[in-house]
PDB file of N, CA and C in Angstrom:
ATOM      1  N   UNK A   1     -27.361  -8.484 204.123  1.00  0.00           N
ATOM      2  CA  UNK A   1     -26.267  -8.506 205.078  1.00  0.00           C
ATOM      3  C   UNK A   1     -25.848  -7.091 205.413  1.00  0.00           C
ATOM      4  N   UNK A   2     -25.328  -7.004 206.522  1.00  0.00           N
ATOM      5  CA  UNK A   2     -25.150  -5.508 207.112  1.00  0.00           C
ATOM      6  C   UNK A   2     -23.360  -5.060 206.489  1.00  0.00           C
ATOM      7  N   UNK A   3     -23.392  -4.075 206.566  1.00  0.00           N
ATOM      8  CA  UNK A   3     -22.227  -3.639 206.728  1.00  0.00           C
ATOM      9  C   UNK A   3     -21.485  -3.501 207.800  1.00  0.00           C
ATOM     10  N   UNK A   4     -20.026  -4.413 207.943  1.00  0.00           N
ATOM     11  CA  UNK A   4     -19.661  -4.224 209.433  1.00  0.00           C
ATOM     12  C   UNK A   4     -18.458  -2.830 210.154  1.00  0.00           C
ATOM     13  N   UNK A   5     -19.066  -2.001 208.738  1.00  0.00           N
ATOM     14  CA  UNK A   5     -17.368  -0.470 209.155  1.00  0.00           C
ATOM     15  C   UNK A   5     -18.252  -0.341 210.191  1.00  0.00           C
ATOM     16  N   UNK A   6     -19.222  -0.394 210.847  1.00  0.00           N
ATOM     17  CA  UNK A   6     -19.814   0.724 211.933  1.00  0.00           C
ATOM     18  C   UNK A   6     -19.045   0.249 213.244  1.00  0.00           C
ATOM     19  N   UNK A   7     -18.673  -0.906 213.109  1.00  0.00           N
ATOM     20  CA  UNK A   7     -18.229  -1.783 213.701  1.00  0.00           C
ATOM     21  C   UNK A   7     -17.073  -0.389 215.235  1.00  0.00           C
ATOM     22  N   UNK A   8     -16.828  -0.229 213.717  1.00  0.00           N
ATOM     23  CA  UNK A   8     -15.447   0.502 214.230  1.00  0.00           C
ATOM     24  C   UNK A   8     -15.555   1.982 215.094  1.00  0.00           C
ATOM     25  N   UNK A   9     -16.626   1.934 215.524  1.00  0.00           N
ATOM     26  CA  UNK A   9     -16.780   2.895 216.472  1.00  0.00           C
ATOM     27  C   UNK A   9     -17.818   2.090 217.356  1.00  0.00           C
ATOM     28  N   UNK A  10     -17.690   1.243 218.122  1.00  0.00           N
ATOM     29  CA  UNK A  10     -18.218   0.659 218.913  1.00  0.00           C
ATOM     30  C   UNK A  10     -18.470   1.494 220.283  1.00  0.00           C
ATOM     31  N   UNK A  11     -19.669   1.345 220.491  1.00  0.00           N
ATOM     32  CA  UNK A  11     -19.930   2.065 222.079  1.00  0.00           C
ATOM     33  C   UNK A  11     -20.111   1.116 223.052  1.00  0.00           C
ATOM     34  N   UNK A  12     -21.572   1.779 224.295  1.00  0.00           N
ATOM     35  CA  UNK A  12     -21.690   0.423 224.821  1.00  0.00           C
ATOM     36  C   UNK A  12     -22.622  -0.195 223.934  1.00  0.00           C
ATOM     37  N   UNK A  13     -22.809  -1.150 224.867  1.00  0.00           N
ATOM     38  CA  UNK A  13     -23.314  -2.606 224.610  1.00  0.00           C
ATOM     39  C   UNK A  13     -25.224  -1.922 224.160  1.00  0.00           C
ATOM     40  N   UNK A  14     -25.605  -1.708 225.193  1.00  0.00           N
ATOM     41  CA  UNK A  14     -27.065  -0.908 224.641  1.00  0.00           C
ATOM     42  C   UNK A  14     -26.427  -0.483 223.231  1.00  0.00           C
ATOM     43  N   UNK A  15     -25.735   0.816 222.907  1.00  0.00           N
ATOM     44  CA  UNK A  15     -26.012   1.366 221.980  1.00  0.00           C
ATOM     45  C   UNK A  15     -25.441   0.852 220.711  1.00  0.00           C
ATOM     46  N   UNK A  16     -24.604  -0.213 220.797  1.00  0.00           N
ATOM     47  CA  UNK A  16     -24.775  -0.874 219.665  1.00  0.00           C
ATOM     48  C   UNK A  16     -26.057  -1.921 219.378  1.00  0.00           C
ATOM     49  N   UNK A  17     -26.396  -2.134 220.428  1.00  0.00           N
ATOM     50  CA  UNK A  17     -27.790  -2.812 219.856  1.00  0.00           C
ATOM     51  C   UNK A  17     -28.844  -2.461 219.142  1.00  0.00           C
ATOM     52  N   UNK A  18     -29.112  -1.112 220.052  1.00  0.00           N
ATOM     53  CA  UNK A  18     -29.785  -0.143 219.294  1.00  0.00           C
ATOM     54  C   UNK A  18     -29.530   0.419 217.738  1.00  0.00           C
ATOM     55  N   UNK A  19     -28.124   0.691 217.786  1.00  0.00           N
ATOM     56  CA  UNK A  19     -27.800   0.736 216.018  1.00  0.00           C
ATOM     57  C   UNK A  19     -28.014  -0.675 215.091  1.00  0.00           C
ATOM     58  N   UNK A  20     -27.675  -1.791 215.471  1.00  0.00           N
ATOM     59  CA  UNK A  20     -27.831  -2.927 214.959  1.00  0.00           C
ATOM     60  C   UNK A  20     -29.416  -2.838 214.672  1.00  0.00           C
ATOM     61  N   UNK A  21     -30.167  -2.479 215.466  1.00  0.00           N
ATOM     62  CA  UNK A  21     -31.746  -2.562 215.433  1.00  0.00           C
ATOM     63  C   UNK A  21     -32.288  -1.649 214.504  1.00  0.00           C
ATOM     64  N   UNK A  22     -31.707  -0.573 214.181  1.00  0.00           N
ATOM     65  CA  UNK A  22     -31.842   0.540 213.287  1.00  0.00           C
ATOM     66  C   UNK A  22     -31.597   0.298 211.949  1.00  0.00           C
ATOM     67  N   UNK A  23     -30.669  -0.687 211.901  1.00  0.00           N
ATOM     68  CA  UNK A  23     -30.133  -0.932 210.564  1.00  0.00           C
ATOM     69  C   UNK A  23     -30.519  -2.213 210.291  1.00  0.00           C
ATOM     70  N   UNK A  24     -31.648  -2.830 210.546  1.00  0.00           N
ATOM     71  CA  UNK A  24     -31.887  -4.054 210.133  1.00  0.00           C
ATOM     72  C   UNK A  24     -33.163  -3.875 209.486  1.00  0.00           C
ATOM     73  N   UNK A  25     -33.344  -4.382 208.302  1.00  0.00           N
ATOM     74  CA  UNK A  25     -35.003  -3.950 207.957  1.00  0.00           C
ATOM     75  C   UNK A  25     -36.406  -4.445 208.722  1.00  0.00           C
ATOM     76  N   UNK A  26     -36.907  -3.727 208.776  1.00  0.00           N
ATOM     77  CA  UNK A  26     -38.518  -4.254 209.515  1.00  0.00           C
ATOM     78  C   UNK A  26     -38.941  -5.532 209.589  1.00  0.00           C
ATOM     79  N   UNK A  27     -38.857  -6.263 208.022  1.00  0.00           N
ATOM     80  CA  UNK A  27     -39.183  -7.482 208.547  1.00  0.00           C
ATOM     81  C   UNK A  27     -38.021  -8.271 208.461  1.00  0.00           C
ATOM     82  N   UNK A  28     -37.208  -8.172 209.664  1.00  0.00           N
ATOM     83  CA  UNK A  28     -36.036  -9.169 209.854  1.00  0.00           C
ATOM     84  C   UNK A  28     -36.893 -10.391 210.740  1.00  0.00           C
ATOM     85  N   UNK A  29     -36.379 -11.657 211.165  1.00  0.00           N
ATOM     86  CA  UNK A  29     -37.026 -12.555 212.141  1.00  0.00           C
ATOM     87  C   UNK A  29     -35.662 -12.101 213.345  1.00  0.00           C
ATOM     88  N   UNK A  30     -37.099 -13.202 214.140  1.00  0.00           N
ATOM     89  CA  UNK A  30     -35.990 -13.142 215.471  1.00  0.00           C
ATOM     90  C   UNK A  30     -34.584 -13.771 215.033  1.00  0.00           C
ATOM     91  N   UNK A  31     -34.656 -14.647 214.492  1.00  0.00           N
ATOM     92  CA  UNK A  31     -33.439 -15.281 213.908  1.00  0.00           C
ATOM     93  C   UNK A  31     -32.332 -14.622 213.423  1.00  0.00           C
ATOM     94  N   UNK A  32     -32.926 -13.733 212.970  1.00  0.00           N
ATOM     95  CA  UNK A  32     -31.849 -12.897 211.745  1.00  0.00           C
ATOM     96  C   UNK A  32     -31.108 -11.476 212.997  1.00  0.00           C
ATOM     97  N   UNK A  33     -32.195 -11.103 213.807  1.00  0.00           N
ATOM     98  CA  UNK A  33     -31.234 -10.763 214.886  1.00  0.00           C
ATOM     99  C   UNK A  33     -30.940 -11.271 215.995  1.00  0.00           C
ATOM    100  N   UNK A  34     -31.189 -12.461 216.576  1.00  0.00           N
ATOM    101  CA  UNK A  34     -30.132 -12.782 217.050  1.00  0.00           C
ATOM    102  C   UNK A  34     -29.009 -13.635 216.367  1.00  0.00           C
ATOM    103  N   UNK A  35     -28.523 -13.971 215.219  1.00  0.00           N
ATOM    104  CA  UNK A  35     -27.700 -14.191 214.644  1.00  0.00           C
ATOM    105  C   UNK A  35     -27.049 -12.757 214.264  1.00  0.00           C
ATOM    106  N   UNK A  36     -27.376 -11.687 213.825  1.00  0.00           N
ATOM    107  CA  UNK A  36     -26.529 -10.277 214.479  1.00  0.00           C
ATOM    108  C   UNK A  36     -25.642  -9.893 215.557  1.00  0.00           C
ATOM    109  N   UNK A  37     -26.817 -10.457 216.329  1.00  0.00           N
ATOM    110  CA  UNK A  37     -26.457 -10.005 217.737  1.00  0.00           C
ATOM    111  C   UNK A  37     -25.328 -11.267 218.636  1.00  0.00           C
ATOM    112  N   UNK A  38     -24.919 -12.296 217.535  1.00  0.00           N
ATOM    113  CA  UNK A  38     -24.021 -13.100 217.885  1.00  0.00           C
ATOM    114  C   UNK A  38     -22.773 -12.351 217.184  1.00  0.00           C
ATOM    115  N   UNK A  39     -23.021 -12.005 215.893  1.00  0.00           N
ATOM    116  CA  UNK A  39     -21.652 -11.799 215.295  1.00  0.00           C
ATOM    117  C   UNK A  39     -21.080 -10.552 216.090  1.00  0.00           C
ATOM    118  N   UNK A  40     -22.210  -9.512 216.098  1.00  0.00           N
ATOM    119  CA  UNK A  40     -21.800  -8.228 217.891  1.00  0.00           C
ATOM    120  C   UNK A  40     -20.564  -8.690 218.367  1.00  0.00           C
ATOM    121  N   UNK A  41     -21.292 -10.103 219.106  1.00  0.00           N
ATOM    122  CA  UNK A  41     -20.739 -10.243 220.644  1.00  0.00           C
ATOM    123  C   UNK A  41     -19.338 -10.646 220.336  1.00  0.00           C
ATOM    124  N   UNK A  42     -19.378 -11.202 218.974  1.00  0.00           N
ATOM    125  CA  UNK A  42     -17.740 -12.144 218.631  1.00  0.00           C
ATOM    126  C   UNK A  42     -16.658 -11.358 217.322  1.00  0.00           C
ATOM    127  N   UNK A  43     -17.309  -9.932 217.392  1.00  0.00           N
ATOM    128  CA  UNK A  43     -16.267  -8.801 217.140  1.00  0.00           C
ATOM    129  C   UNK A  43     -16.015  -8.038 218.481  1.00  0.00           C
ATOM    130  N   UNK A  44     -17.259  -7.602 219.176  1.00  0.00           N
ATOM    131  CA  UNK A  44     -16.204  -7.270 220.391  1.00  0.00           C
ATOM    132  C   UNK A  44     -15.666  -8.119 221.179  1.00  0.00           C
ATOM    133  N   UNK A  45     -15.967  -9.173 221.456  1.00  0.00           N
ATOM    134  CA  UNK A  45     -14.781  -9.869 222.233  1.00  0.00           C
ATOM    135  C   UNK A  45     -13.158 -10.183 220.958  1.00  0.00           C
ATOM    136  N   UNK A  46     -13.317 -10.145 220.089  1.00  0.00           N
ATOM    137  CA  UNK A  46     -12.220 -10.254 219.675  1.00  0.00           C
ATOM    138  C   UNK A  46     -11.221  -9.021 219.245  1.00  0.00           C
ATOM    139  N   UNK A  47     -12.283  -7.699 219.348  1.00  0.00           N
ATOM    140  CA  UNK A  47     -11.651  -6.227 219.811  1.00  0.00           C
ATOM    141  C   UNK A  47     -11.070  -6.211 220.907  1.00  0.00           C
ATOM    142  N   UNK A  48     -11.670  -6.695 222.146  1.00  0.00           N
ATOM    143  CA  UNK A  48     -11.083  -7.160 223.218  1.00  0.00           C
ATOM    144  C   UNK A  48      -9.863  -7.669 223.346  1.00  0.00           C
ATOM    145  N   UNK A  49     -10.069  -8.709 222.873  1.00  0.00           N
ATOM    146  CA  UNK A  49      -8.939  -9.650 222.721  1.00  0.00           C
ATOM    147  C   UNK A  49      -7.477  -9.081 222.081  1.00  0.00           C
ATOM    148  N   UNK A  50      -7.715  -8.326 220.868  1.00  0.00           N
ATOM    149  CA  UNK A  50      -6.735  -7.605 220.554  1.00  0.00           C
ATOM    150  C   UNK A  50      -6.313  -6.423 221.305  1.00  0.00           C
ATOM    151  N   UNK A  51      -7.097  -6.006 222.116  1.00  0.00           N
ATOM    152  CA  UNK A  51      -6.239  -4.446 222.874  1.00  0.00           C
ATOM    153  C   UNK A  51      -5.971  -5.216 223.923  1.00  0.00           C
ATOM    154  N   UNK A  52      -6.176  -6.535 224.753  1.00  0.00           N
ATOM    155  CA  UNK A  52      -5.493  -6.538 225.640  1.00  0.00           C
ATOM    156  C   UNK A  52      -4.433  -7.889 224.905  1.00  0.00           C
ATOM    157  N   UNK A  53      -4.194  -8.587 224.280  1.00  0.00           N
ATOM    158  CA  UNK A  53      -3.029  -9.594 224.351  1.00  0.00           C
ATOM    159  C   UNK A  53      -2.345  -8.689 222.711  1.00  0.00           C
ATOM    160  N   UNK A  54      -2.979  -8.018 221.942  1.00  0.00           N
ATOM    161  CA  UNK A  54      -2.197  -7.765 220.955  1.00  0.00           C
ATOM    162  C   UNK A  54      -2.129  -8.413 219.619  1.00  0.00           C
ATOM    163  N   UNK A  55      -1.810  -8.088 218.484  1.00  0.00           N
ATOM    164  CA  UNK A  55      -2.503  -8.490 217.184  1.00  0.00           C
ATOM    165  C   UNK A  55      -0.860  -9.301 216.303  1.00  0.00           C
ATOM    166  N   UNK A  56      -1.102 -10.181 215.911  1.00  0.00           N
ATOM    167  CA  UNK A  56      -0.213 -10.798 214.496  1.00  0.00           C
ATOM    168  C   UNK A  56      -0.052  -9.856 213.429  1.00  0.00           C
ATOM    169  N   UNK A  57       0.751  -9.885 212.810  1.00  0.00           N
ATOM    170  CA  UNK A  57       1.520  -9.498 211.886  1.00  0.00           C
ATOM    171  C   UNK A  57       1.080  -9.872 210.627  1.00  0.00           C
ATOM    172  N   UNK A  58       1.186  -9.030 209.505  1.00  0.00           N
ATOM    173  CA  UNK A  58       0.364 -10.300 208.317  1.00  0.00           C
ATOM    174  C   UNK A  58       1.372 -11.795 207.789  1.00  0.00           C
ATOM    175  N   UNK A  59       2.696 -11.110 208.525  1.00  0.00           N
ATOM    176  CA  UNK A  59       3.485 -12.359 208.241  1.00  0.00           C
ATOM    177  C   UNK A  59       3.245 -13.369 209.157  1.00  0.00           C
ATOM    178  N   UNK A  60       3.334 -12.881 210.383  1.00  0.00           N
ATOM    179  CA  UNK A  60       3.443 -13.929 211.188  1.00  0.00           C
ATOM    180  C   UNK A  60       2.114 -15.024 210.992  1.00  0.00           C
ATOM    181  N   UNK A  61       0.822 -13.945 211.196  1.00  0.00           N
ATOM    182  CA  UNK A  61      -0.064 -15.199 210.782  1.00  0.00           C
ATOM    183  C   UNK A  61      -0.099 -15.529 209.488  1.00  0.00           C
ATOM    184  N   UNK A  62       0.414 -15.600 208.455  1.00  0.00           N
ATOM    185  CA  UNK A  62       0.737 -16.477 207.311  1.00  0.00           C
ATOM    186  C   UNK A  62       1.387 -17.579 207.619  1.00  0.00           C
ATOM    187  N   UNK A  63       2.714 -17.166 208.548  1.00  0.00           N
ATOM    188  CA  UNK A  63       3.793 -18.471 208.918  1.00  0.00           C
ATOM    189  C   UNK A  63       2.654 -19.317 209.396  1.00  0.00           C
ATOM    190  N   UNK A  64       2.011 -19.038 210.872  1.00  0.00           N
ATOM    191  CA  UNK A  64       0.895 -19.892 211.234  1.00  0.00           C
ATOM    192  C   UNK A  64       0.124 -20.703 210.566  1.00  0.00           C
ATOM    193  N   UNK A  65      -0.888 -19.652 209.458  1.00  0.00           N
ATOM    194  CA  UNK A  65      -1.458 -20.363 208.960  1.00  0.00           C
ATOM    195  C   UNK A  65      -0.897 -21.544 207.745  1.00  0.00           C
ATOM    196  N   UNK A  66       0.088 -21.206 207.451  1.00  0.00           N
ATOM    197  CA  UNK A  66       0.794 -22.110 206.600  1.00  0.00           C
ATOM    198  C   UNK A  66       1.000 -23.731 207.009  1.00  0.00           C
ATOM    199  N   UNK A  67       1.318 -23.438 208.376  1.00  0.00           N
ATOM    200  CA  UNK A  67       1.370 -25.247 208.765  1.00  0.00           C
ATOM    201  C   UNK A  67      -0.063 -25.706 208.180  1.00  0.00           C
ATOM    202  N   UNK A  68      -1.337 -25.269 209.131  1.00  0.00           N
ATOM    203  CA  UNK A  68      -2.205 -25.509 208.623  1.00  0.00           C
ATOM    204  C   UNK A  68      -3.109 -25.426 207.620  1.00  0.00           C
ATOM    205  N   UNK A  69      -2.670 -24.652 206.591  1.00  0.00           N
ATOM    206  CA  UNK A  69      -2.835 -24.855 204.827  1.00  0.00           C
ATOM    207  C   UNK A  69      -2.491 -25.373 204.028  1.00  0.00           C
ATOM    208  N   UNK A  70      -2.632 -26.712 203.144  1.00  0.00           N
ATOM    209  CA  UNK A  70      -2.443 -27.399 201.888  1.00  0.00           C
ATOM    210  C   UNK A  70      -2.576 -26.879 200.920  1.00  0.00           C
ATOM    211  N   UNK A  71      -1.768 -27.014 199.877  1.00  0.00           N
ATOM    212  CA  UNK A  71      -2.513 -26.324 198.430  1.00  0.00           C
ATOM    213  C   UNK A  71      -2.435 -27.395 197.544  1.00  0.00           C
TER     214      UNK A  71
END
């Protein structure tokens, strides 16, 4: 499994692929990157998502998640 800090300097779209491709060993399958190249797409859209609508609180999403948690 990769490490995802690189995460955090995201460029474009090419050049994170290209790093994703760099850091995957030789014999990965197609499978194994495009299942990469899904988790990519659903950190930056949710980087996205946070610079334009804005991020929860660790409280607030606790309150949230609390309705929907049983213990």
């Amino acid at each position: 499994m990769l490490c995802l800090g690189w995460f955090k300097k995201m460029g474009t779209a090419k050049h994170d692929v290209e790093m994703l491709l760099h850091k995957l060993p030789d014999d990965c399958s197609v499978e194994d990157i495009q299942y990469h190249l899904y988790v990519l797409d659903k950190v930056r859209r949710g980087l996205e998502d946070a610079r334009v609508n804005g991020t929860l609180s660790q409280e607030e999403a606790g309150s949230r998640l609390s309705k929907w948690l049983t213990e």
